[in-house]
C-alpha atoms as a PDB file:
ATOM      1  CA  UNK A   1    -141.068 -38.091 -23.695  1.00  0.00           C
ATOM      2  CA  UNK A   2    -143.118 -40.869 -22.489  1.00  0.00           C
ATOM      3  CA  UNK A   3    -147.021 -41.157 -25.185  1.00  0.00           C
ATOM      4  CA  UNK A   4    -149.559 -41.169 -22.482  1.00  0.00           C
ATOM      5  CA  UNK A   5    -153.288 -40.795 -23.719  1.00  0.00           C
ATOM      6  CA  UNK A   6    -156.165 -39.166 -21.589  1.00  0.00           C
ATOM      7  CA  UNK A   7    -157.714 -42.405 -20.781  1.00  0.00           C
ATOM      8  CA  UNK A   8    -154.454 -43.772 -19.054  1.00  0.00           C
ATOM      9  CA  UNK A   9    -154.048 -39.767 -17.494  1.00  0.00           C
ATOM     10  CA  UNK A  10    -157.464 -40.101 -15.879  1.00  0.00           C
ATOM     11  CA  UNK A  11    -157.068 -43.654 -14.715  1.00  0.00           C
ATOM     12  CA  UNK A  12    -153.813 -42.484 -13.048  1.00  0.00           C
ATOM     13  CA  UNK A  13    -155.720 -39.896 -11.399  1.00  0.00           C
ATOM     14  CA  UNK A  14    -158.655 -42.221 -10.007  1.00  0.00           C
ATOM     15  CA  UNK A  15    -155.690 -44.293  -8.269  1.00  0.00           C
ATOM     16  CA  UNK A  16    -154.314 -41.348  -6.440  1.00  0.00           C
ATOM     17  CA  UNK A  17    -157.350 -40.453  -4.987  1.00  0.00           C
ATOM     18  CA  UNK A  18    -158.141 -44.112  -4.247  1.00  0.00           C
ATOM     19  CA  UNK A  19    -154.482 -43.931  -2.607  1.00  0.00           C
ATOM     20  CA  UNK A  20    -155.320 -40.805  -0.923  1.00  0.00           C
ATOM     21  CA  UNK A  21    -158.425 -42.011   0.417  1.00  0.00           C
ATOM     22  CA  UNK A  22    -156.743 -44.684   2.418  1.00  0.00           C
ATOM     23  CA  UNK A  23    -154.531 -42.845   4.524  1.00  0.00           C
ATOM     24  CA  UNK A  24    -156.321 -42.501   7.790  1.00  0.00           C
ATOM     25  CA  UNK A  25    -154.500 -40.275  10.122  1.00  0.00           C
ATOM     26  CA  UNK A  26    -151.527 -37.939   9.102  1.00  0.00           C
ATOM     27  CA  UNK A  27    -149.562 -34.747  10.622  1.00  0.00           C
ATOM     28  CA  UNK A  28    -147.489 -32.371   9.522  1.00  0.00           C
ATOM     29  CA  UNK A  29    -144.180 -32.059  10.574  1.00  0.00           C
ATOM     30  CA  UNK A  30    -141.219 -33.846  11.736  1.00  0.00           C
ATOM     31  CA  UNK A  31    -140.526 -35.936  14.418  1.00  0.00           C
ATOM     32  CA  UNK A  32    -136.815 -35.654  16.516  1.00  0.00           C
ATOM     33  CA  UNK A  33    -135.282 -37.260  19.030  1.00  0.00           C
ATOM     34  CA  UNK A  34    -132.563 -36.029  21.137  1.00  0.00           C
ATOM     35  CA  UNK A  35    -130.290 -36.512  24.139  1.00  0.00           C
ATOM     36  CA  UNK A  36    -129.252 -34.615  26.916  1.00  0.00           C
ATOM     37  CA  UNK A  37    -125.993 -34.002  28.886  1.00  0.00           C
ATOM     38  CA  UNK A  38    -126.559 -33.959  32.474  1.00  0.00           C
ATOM     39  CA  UNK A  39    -123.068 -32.812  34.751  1.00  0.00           C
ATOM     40  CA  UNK A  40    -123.600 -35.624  38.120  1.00  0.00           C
ATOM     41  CA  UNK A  41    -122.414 -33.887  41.731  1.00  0.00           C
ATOM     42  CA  UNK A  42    -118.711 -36.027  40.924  1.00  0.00           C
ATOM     43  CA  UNK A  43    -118.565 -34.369  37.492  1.00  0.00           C
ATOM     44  CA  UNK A  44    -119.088 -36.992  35.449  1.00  0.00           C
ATOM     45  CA  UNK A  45    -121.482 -36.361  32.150  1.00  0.00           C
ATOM     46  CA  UNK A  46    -124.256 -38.646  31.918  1.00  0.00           C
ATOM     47  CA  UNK A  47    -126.468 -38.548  28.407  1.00  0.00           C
ATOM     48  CA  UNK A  48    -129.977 -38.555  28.499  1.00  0.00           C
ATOM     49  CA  UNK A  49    -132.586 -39.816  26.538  1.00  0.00           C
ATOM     50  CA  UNK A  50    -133.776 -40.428  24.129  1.00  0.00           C
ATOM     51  CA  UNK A  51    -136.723 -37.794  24.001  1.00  0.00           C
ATOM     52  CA  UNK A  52    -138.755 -36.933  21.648  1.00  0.00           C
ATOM     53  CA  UNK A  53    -140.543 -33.819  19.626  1.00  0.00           C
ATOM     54  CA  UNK A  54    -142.568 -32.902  16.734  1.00  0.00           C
ATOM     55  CA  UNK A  55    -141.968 -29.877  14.829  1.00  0.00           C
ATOM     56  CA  UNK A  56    -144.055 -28.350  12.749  1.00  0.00           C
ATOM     57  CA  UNK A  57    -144.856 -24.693  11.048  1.00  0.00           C
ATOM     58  CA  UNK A  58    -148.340 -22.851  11.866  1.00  0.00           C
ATOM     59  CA  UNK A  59    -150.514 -20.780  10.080  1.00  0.00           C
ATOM     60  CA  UNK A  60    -148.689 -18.047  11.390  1.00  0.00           C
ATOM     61  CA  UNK A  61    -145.555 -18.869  10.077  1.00  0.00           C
ATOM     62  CA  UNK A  62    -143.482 -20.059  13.196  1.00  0.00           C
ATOM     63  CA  UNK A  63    -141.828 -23.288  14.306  1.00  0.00           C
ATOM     64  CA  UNK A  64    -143.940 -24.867  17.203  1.00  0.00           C
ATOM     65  CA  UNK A  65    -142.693 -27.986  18.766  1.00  0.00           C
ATOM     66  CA  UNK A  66    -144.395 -30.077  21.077  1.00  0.00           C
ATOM     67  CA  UNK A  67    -143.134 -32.763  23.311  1.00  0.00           C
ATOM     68  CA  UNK A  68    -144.043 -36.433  22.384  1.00  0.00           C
ATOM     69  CA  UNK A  69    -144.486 -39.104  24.995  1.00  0.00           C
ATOM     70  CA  UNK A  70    -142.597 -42.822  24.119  1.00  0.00           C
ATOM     71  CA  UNK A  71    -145.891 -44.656  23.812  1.00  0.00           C
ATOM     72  CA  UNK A  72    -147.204 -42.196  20.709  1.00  0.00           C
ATOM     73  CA  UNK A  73    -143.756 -42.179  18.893  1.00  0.00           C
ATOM     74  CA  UNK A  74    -144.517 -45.034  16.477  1.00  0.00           C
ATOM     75  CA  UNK A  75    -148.361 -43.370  15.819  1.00  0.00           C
ATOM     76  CA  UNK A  76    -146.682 -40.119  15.117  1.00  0.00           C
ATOM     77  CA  UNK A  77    -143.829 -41.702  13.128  1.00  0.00           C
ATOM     78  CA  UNK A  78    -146.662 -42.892  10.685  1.00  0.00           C
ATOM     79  CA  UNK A  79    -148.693 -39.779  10.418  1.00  0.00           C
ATOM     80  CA  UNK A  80    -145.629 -37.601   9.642  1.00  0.00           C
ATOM     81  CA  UNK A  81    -144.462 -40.677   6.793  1.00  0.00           C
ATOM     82  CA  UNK A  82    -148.376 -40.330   5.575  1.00  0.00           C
ATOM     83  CA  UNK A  83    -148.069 -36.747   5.439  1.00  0.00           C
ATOM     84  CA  UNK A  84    -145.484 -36.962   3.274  1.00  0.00           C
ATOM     85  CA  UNK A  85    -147.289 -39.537   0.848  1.00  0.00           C
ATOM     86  CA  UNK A  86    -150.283 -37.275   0.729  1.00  0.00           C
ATOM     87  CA  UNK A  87    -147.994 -34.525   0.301  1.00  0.00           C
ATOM     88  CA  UNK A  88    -146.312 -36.644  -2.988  1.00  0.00           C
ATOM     89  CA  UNK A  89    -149.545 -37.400  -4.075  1.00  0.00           C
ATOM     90  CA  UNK A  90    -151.373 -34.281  -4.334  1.00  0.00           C
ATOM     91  CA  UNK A  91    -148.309 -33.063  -6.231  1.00  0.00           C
ATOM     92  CA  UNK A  92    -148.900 -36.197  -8.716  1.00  0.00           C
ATOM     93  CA  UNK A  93    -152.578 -35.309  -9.346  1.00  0.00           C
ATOM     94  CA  UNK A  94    -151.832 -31.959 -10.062  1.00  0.00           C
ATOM     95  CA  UNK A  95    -149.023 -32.894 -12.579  1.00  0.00           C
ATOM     96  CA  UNK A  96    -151.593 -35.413 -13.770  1.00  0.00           C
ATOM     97  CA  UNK A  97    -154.523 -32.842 -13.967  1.00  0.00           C
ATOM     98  CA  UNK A  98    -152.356 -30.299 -15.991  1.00  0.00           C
ATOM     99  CA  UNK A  99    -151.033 -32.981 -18.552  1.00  0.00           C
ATOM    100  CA  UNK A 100    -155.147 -33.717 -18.604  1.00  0.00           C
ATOM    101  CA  UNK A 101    -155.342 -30.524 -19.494  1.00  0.00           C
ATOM    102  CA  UNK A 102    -152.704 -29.948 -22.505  1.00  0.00           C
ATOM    103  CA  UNK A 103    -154.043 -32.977 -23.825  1.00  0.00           C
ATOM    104  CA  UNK A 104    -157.711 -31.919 -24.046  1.00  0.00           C
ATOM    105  CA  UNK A 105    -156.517 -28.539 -25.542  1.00  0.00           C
ATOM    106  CA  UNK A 106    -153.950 -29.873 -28.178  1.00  0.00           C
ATOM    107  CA  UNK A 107    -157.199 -32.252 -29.123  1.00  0.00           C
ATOM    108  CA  UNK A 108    -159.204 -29.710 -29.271  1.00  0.00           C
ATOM    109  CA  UNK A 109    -157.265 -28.252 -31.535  1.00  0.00           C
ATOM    110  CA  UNK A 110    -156.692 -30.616 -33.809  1.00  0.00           C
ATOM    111  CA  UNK A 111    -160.233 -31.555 -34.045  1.00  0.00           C
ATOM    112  CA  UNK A 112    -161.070 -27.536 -35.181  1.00  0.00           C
ATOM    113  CA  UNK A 113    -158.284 -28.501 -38.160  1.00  0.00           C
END
């Protein structure tokens, strides 16, 4: 197990919400791309594409997707990426917060000894 004091813990938890802080723009969700099979008048099978989507779950619990036009695809690209980061780092400082917390209570109790 890795000796990590409080000082260290809350310096670690200043960074991530420096880190968090910095991301500008983020959404949830996942971004596809897909093709399409279009059957000509001679019968020949012609792909299309690429087009895109974003995916994403609501508050009420169901998948909505929304088309995304080509000029937006790298924007959305790096929102969904810096969801993901937040999404990491919120995870971190709470890991961070409750090892914050064992510490503070296993000092506490050793200071009442």
């Amino acid at each position: 197990m890795l000796s990590v004091n409080l000082f260290e813990l809350s310096e670690r938890r200043i960074k991530i919400c420096n880190e968090i802080s910095e991301i500008e723009t983020m959404r949830r969700g996942t971004l596809n791309e897909f093709f399409y099979n279009s059957t000509l008048k001679d019968g020949t099978v012609k792909r299309r594409g690429p087009f895109y989507n974003i995916t994403y779950s609501s508050k009420a619990k169901t998948t909505v997707s929304k088309s995304v036009p080509k000029k937006d695809i790298e924007q959305i690209r790096e929102d969904t990426e810096n969801y993901k980061k937040f999404r990491e780092l919120t995870d971190e400082y709470a890991e961070v917060c409750e090892m914050i917390a064992v510490l503070s209570y296993s000092e506490d109790e050793a200071k009442k000894n």
